[in-house]
PDB file of N, CA and C in Angstrom:
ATOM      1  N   UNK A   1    -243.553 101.709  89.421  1.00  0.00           N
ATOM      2  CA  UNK A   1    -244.937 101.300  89.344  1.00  0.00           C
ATOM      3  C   UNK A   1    -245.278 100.347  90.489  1.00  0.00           C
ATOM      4  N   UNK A   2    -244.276  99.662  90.788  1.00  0.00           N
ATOM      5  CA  UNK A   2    -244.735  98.713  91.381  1.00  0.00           C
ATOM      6  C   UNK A   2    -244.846  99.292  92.892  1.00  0.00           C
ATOM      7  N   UNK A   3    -243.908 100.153  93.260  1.00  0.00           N
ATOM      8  CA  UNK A   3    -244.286 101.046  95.100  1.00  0.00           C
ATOM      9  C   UNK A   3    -244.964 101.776  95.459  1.00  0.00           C
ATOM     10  N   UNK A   4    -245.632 101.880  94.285  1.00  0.00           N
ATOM     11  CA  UNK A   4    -247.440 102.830  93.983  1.00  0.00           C
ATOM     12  C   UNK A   4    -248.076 101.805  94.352  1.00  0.00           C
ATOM     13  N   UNK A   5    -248.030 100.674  93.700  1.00  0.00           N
ATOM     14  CA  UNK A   5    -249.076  99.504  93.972  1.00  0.00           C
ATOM     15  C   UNK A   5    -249.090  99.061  95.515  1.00  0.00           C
ATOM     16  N   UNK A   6    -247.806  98.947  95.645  1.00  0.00           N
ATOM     17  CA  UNK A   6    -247.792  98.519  97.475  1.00  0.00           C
ATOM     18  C   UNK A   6    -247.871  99.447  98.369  1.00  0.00           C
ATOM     19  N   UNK A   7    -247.570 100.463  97.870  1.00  0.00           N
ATOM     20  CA  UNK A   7    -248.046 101.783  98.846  1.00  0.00           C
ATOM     21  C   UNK A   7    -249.494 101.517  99.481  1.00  0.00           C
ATOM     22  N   UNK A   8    -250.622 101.466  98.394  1.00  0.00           N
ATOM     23  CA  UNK A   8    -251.662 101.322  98.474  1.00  0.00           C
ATOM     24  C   UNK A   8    -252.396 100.880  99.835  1.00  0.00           C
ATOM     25  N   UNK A   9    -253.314 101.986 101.051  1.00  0.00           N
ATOM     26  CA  UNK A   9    -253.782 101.658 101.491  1.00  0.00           C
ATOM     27  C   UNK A   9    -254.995 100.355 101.434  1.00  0.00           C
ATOM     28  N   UNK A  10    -254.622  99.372 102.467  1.00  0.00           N
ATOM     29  CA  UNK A  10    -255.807  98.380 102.458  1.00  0.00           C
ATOM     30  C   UNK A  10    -255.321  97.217 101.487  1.00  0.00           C
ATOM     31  N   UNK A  11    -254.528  97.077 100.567  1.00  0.00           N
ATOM     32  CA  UNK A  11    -254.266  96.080  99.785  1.00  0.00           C
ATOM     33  C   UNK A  11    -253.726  94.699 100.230  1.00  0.00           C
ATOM     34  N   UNK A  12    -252.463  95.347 100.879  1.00  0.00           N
ATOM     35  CA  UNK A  12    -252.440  94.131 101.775  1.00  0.00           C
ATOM     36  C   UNK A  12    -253.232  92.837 102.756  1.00  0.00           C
ATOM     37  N   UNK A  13    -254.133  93.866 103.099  1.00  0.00           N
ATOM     38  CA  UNK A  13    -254.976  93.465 103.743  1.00  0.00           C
ATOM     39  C   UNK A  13    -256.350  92.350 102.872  1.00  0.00           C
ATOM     40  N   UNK A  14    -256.163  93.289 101.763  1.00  0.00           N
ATOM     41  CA  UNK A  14    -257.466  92.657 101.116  1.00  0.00           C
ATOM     42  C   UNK A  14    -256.953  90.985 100.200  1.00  0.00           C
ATOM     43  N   UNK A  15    -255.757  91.320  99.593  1.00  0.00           N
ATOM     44  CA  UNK A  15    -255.033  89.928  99.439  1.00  0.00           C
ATOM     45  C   UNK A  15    -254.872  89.409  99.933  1.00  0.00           C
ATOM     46  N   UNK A  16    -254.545  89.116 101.316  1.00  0.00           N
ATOM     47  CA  UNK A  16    -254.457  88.207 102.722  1.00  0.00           C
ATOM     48  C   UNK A  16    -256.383  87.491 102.836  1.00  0.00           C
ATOM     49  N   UNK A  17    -257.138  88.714 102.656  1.00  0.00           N
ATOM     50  CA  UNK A  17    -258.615  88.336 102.857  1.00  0.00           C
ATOM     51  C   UNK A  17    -258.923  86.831 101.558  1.00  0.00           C
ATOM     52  N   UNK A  18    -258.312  87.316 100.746  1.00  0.00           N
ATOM     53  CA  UNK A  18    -258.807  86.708  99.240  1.00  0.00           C
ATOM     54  C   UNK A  18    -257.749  85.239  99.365  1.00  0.00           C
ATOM     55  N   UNK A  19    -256.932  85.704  99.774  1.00  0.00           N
ATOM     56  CA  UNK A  19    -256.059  84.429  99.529  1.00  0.00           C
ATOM     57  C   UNK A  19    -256.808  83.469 100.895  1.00  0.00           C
ATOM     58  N   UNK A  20    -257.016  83.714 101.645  1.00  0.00           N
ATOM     59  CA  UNK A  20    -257.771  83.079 103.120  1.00  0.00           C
ATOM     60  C   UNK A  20    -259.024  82.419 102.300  1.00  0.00           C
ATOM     61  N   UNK A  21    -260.026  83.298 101.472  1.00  0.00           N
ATOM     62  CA  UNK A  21    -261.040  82.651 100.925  1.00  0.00           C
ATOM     63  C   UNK A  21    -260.704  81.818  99.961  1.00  0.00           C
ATOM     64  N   UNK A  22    -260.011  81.972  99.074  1.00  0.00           N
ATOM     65  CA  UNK A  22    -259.616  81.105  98.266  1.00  0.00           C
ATOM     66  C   UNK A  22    -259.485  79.533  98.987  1.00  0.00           C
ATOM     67  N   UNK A  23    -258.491  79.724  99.747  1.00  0.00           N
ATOM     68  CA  UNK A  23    -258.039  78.705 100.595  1.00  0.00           C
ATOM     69  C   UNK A  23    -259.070  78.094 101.271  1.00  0.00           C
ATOM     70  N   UNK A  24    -260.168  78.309 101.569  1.00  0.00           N
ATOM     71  CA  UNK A  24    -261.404  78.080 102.058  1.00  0.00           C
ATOM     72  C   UNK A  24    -262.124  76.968 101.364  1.00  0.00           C
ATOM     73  N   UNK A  25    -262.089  77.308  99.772  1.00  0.00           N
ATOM     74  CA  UNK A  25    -262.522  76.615  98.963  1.00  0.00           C
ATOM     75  C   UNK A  25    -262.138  75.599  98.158  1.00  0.00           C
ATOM     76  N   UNK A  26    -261.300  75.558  98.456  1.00  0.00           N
ATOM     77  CA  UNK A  26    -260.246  74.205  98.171  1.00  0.00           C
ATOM     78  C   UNK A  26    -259.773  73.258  99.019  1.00  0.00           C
ATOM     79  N   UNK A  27    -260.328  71.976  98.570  1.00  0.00           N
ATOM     80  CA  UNK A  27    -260.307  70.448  99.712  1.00  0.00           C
ATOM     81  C   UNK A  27    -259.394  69.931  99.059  1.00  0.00           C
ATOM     82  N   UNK A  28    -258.313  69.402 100.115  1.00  0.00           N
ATOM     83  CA  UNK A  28    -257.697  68.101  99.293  1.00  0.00           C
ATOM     84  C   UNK A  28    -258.425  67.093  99.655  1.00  0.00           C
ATOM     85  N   UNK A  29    -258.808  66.432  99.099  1.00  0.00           N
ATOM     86  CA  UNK A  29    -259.347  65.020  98.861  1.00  0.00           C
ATOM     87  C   UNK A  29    -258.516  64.101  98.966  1.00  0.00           C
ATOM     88  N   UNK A  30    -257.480  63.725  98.834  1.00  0.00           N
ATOM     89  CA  UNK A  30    -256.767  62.606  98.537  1.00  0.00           C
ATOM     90  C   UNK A  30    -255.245  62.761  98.400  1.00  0.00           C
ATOM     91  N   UNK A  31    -253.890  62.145  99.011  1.00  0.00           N
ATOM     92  CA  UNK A  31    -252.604  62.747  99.380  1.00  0.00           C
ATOM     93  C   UNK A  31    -251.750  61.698  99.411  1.00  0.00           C
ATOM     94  N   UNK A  32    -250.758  61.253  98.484  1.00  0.00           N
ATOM     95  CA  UNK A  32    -250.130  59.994  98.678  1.00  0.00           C
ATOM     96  C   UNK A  32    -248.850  59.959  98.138  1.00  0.00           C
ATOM     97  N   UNK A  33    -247.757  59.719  98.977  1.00  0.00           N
ATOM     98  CA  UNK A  33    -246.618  59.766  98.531  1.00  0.00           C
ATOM     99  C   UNK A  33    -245.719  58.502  98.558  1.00  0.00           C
ATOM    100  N   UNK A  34    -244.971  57.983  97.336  1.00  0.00           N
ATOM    101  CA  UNK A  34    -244.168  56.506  97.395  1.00  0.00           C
ATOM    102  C   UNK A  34    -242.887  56.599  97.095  1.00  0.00           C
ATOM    103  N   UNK A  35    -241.760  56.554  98.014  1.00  0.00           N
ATOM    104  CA  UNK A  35    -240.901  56.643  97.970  1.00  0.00           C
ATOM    105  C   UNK A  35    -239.810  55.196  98.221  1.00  0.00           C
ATOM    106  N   UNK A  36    -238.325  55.187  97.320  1.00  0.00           N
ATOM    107  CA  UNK A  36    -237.943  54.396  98.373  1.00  0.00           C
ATOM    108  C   UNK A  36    -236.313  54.969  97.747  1.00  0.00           C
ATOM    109  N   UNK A  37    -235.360  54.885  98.510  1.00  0.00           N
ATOM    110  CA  UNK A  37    -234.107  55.263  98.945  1.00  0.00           C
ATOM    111  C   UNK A  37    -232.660  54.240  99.127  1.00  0.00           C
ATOM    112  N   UNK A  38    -232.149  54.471  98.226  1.00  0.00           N
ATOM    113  CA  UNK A  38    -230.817  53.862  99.022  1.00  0.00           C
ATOM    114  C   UNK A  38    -229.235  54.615  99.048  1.00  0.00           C
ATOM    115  N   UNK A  39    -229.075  54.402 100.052  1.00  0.00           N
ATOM    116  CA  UNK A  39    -227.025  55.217 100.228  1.00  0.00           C
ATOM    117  C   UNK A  39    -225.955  54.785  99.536  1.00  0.00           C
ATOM    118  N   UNK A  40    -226.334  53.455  99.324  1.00  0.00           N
ATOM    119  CA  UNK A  40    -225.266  52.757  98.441  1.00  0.00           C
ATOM    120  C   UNK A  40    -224.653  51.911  99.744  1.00  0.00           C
ATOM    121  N   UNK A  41    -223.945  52.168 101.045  1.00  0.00           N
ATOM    122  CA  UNK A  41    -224.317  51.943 102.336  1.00  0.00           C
ATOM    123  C   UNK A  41    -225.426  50.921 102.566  1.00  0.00           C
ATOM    124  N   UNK A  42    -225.415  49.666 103.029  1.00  0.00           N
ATOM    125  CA  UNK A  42    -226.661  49.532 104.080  1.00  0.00           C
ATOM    126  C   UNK A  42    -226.875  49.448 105.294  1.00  0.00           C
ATOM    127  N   UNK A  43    -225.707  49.723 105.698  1.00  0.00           N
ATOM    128  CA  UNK A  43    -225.789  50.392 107.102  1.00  0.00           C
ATOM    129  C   UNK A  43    -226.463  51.354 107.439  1.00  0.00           C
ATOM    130  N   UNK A  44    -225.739  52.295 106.829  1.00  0.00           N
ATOM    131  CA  UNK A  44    -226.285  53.910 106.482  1.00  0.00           C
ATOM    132  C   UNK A  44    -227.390  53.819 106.186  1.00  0.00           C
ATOM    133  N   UNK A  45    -228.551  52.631 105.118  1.00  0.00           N
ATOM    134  CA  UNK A  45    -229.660  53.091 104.912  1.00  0.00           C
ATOM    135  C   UNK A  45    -230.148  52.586 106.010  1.00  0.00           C
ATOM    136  N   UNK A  46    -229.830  52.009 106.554  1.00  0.00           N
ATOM    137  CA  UNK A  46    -230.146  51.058 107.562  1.00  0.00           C
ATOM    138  C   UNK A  46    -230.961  52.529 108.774  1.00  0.00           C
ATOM    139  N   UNK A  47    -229.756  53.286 108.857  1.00  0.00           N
ATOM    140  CA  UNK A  47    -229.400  54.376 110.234  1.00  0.00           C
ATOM    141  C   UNK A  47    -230.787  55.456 109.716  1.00  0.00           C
ATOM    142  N   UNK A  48    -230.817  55.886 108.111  1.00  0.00           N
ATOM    143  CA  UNK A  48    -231.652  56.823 107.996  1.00  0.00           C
ATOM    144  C   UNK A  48    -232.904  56.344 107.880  1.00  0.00           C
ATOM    145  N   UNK A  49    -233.521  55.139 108.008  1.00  0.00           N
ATOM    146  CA  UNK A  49    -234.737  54.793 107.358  1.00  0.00           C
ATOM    147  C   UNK A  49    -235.401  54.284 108.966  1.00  0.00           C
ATOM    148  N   UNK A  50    -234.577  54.200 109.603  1.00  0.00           N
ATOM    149  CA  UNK A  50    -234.826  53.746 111.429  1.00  0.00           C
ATOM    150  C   UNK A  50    -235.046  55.190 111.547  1.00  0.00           C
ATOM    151  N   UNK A  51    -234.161  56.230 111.460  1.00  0.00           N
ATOM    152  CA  UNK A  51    -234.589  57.611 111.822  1.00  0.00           C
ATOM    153  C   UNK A  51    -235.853  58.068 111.108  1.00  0.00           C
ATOM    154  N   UNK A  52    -236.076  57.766 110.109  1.00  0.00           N
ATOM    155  CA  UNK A  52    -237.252  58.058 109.403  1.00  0.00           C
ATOM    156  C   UNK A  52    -238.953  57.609 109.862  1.00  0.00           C
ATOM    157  N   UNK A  53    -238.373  56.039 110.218  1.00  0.00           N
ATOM    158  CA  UNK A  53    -240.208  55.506 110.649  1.00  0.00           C
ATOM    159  C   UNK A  53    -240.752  55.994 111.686  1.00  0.00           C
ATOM    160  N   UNK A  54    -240.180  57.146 112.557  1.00  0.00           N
ATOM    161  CA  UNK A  54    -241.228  57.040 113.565  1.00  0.00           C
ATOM    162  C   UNK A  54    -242.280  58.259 112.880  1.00  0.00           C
ATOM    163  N   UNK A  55    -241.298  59.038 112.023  1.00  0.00           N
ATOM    164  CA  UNK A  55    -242.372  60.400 111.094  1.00  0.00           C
ATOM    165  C   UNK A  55    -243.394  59.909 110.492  1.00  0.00           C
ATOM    166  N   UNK A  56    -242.567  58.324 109.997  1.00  0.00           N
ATOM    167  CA  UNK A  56    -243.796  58.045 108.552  1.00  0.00           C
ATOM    168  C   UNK A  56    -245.133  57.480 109.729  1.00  0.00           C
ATOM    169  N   UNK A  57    -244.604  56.679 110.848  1.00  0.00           N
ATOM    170  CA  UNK A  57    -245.951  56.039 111.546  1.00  0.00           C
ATOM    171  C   UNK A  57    -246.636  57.628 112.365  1.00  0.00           C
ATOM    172  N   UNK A  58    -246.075  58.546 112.396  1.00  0.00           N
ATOM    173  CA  UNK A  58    -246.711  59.610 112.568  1.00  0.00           C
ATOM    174  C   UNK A  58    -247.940  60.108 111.412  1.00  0.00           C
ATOM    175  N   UNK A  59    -246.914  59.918 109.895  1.00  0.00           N
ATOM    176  CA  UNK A  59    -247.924  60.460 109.453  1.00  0.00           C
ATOM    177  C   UNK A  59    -249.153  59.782 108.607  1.00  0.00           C
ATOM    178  N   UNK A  60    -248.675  58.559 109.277  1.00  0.00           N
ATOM    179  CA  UNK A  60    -250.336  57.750 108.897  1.00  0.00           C
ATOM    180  C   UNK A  60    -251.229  57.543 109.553  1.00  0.00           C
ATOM    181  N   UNK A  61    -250.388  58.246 111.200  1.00  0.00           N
ATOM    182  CA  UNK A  61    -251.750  58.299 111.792  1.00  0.00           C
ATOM    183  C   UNK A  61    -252.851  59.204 111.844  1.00  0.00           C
ATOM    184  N   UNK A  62    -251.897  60.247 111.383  1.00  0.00           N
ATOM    185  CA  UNK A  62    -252.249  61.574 110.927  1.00  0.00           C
ATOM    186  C   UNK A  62    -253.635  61.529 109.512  1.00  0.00           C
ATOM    187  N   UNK A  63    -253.282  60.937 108.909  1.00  0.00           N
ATOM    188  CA  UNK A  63    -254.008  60.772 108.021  1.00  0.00           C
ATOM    189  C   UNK A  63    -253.603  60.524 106.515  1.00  0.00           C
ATOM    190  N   UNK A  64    -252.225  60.406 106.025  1.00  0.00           N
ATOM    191  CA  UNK A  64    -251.566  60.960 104.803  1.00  0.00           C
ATOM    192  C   UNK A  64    -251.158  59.196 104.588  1.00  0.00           C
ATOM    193  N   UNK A  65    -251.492  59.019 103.101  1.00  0.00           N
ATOM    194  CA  UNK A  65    -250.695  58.143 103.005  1.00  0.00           C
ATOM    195  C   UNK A  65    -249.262  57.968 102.229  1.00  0.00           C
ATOM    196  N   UNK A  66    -248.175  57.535 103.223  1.00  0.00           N
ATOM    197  CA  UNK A  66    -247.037  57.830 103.105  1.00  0.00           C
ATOM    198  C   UNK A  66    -246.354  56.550 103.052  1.00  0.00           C
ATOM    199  N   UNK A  67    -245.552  56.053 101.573  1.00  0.00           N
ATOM    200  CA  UNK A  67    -244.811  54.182 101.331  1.00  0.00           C
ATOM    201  C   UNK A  67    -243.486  55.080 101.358  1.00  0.00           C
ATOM    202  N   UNK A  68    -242.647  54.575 102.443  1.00  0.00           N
ATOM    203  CA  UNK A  68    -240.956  55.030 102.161  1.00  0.00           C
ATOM    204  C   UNK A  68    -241.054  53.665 102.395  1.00  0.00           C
ATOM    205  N   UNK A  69    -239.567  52.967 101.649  1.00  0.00           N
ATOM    206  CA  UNK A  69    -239.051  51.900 101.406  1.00  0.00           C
ATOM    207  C   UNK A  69    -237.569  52.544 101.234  1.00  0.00           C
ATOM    208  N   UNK A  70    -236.675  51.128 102.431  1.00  0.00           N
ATOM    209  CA  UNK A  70    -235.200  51.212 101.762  1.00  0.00           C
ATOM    210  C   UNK A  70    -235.035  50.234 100.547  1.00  0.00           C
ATOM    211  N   UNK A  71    -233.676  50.594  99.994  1.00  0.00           N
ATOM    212  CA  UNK A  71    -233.550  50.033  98.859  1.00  0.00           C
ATOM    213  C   UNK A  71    -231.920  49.514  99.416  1.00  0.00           C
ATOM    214  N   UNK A  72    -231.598  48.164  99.893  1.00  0.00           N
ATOM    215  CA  UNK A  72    -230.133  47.662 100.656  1.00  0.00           C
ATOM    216  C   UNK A  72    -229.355  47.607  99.809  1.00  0.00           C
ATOM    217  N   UNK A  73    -229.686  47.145  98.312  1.00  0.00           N
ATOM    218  CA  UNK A  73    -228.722  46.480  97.314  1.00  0.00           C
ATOM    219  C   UNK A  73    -228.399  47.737  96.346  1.00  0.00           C
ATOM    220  N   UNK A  74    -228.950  48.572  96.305  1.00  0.00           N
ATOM    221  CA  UNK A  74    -228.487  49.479  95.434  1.00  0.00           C
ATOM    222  C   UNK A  74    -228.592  51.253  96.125  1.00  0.00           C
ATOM    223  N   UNK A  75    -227.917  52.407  94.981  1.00  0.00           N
ATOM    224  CA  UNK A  75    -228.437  53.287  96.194  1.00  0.00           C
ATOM    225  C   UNK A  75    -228.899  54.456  94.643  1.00  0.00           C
ATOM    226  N   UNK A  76    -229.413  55.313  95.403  1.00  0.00           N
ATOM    227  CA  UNK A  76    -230.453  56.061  94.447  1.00  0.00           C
ATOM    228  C   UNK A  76    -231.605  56.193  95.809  1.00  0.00           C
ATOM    229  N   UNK A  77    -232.587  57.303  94.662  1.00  0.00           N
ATOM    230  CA  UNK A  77    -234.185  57.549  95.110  1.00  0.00           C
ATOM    231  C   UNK A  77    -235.012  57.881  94.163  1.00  0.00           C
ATOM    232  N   UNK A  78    -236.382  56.981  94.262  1.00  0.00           N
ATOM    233  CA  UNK A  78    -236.972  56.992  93.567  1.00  0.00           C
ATOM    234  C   UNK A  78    -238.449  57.579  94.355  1.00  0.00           C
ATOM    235  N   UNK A  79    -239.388  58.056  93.516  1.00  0.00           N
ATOM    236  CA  UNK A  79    -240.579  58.434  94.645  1.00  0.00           C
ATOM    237  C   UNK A  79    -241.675  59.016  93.551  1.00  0.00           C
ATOM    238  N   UNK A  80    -242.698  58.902  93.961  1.00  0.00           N
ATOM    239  CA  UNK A  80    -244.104  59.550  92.973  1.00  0.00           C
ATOM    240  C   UNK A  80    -244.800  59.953  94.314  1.00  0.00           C
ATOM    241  N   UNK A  81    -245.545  61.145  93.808  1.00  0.00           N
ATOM    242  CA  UNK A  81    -246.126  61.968  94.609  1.00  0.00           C
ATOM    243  C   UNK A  81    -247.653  62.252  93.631  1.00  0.00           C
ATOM    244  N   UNK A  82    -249.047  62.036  94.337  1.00  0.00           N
ATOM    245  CA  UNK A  82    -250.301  62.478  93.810  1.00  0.00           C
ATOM    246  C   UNK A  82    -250.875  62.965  94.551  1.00  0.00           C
ATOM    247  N   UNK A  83    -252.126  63.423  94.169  1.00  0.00           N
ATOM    248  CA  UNK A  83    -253.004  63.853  95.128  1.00  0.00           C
ATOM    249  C   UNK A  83    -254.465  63.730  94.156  1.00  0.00           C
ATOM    250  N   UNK A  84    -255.547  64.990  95.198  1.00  0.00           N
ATOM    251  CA  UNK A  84    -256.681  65.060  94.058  1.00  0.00           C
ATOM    252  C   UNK A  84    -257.200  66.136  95.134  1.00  0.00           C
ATOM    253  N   UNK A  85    -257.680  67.359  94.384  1.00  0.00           N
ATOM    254  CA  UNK A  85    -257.836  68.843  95.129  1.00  0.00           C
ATOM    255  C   UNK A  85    -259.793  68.515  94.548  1.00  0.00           C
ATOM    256  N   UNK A  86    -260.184  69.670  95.456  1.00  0.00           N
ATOM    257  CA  UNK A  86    -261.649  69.778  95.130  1.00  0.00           C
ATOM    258  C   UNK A  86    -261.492  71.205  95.475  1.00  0.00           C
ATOM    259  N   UNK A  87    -261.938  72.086  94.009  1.00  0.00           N
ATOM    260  CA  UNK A  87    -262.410  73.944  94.204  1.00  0.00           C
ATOM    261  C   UNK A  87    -263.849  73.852  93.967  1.00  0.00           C
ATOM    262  N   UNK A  88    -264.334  74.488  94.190  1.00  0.00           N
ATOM    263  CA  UNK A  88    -265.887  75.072  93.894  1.00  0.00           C
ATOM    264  C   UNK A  88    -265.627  76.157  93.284  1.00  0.00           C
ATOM    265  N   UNK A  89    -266.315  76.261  92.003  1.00  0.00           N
ATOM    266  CA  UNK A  89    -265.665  77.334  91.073  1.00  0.00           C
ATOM    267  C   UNK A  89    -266.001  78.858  91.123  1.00  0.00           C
ATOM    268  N   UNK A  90    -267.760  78.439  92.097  1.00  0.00           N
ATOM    269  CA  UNK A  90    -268.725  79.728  92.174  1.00  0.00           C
ATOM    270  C   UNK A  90    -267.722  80.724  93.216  1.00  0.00           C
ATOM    271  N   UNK A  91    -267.842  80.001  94.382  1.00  0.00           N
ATOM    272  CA  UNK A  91    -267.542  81.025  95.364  1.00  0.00           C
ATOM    273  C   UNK A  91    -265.612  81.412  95.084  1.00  0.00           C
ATOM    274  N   UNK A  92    -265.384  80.498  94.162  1.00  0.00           N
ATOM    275  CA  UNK A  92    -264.071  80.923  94.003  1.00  0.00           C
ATOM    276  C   UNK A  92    -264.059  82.743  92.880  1.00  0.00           C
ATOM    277  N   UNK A  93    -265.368  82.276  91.766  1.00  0.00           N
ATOM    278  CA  UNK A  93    -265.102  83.493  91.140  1.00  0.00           C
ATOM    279  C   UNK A  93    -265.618  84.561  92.040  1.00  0.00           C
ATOM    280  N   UNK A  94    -266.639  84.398  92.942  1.00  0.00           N
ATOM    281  CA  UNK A  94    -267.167  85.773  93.692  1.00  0.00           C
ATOM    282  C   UNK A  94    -266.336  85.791  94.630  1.00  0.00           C
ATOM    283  N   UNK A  95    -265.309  85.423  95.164  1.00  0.00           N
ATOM    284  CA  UNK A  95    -264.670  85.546  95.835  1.00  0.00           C
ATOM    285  C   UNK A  95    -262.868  86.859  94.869  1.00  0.00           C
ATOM    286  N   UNK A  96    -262.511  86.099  93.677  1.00  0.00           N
ATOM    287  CA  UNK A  96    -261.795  87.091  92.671  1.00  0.00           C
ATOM    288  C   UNK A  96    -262.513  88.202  92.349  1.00  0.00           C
ATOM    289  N   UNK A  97    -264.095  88.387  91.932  1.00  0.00           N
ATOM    290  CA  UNK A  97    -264.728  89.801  91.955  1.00  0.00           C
ATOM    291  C   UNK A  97    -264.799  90.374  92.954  1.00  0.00           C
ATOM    292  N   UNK A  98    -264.881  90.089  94.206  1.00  0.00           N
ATOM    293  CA  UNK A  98    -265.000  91.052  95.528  1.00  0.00           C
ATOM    294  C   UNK A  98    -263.592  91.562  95.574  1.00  0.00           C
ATOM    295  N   UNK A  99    -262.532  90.774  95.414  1.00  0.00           N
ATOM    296  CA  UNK A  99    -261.504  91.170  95.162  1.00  0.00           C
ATOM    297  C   UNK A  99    -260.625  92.206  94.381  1.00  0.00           C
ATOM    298  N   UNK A 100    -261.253  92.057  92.826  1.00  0.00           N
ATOM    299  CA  UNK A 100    -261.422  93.286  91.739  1.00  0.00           C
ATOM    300  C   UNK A 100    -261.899  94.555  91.988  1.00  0.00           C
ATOM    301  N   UNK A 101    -263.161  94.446  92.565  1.00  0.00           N
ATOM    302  CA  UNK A 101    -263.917  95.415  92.603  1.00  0.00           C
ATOM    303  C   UNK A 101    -264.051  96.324  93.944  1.00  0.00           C
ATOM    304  N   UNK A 102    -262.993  96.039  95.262  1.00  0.00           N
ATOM    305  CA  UNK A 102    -262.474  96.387  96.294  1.00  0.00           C
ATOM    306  C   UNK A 102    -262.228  97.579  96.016  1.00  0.00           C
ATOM    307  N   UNK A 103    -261.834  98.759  96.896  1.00  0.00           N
ATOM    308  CA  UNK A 103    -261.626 100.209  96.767  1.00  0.00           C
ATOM    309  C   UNK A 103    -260.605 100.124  97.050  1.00  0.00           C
ATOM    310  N   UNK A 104    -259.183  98.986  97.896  1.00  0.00           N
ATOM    311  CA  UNK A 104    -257.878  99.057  97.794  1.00  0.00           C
ATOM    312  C   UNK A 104    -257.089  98.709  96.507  1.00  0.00           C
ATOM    313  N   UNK A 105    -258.087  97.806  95.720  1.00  0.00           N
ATOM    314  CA  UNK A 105    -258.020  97.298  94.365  1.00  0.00           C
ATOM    315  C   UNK A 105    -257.650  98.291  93.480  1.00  0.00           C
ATOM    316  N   UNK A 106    -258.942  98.730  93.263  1.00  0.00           N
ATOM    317  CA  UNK A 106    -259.189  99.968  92.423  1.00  0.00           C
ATOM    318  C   UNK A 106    -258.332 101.013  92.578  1.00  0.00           C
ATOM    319  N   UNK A 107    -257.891 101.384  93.988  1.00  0.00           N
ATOM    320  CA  UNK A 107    -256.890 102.306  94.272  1.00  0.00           C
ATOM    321  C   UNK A 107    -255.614 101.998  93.794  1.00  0.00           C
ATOM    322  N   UNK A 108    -254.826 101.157  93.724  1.00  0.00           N
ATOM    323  CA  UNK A 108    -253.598 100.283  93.421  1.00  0.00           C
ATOM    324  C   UNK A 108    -253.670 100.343  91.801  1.00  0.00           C
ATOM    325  N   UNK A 109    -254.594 100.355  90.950  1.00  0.00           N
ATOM    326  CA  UNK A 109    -254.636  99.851  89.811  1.00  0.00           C
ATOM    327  C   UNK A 109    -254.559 101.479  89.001  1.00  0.00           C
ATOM    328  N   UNK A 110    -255.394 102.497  90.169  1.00  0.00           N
ATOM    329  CA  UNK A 110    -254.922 103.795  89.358  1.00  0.00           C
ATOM    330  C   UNK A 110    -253.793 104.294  89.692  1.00  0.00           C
ATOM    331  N   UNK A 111    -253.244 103.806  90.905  1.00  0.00           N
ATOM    332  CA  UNK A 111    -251.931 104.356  91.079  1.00  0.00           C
ATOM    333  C   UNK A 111    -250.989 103.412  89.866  1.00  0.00           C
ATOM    334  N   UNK A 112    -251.428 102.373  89.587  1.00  0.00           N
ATOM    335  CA  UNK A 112    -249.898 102.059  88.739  1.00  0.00           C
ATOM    336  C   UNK A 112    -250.201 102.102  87.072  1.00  0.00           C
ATOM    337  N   UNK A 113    -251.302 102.898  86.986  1.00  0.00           N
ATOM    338  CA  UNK A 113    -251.869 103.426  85.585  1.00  0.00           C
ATOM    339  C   UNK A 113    -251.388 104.463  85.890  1.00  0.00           C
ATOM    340  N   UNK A 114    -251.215 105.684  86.729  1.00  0.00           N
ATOM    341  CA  UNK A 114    -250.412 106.847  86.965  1.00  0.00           C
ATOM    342  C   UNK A 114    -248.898 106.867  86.708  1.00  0.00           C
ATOM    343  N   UNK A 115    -248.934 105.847  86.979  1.00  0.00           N
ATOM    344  CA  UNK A 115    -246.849 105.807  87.470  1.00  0.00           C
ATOM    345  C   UNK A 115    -246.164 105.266  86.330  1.00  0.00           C
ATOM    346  N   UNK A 116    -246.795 104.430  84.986  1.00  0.00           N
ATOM    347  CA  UNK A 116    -246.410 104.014  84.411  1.00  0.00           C
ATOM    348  C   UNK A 116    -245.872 104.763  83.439  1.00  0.00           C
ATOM    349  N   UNK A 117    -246.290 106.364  83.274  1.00  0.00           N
ATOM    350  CA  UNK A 117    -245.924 107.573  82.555  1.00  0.00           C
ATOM    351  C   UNK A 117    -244.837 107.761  82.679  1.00  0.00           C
TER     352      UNK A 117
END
């Protein structure tokens, strides 16, 4: 069933289209990650957290906000990760019906209603 479905002229194509729009419609708003690390080592954390800052001052200039912290006295990792996404729900559903109602769609869906016999 399923090499009926991918057989399907145009499908590929049209999921690449849909997944692009989708993606269109969705903002991250907001991106923040807090981490902090230790080797047990503080030398060692010493070595990876020097290798580390020039990414993190990269990526705040970038725009992301990013807390790595070593941790000297003990070793472990600890870290929380959030964010906050924005969809628009309209153009997201007319964007899944153009999708449905596609002729590579439709084609794919009778081929694996055929094949399932």
């Amino acid at each position: 069933m399923g090499i009926a479905v991918l057989r399907t002229r145009g499908l590929v194509q049209r999921v690449a289209r849909l997944a692009w729009r989708l993606r269109r419609q969705i903002t991250l708003k907001e991106f923040h990650v807090r981490t902090a690390f230790g080797l047990g080592d503080p030398a060692a954390t010493g070595l990876v957290y020097g290798a580390l800052s020039p990414l993190l001052v990269m990526a705040r200039v970038g725009g992301l906000d990013v807390d790595c912290r070593p941790m000297f006295q003990e070793s472990g990792f600890t870290g929380a990760v959030g964010g906050t996404i924005q969809v628009r729900p309209l153009p997201v559903a007319g964007a899944l019906v153009a999708f449905f109602v596609s002729p590579p769609v439709l084609r794919s869906m009778r081929a694996a209603w055929r094949a399932r016999k």
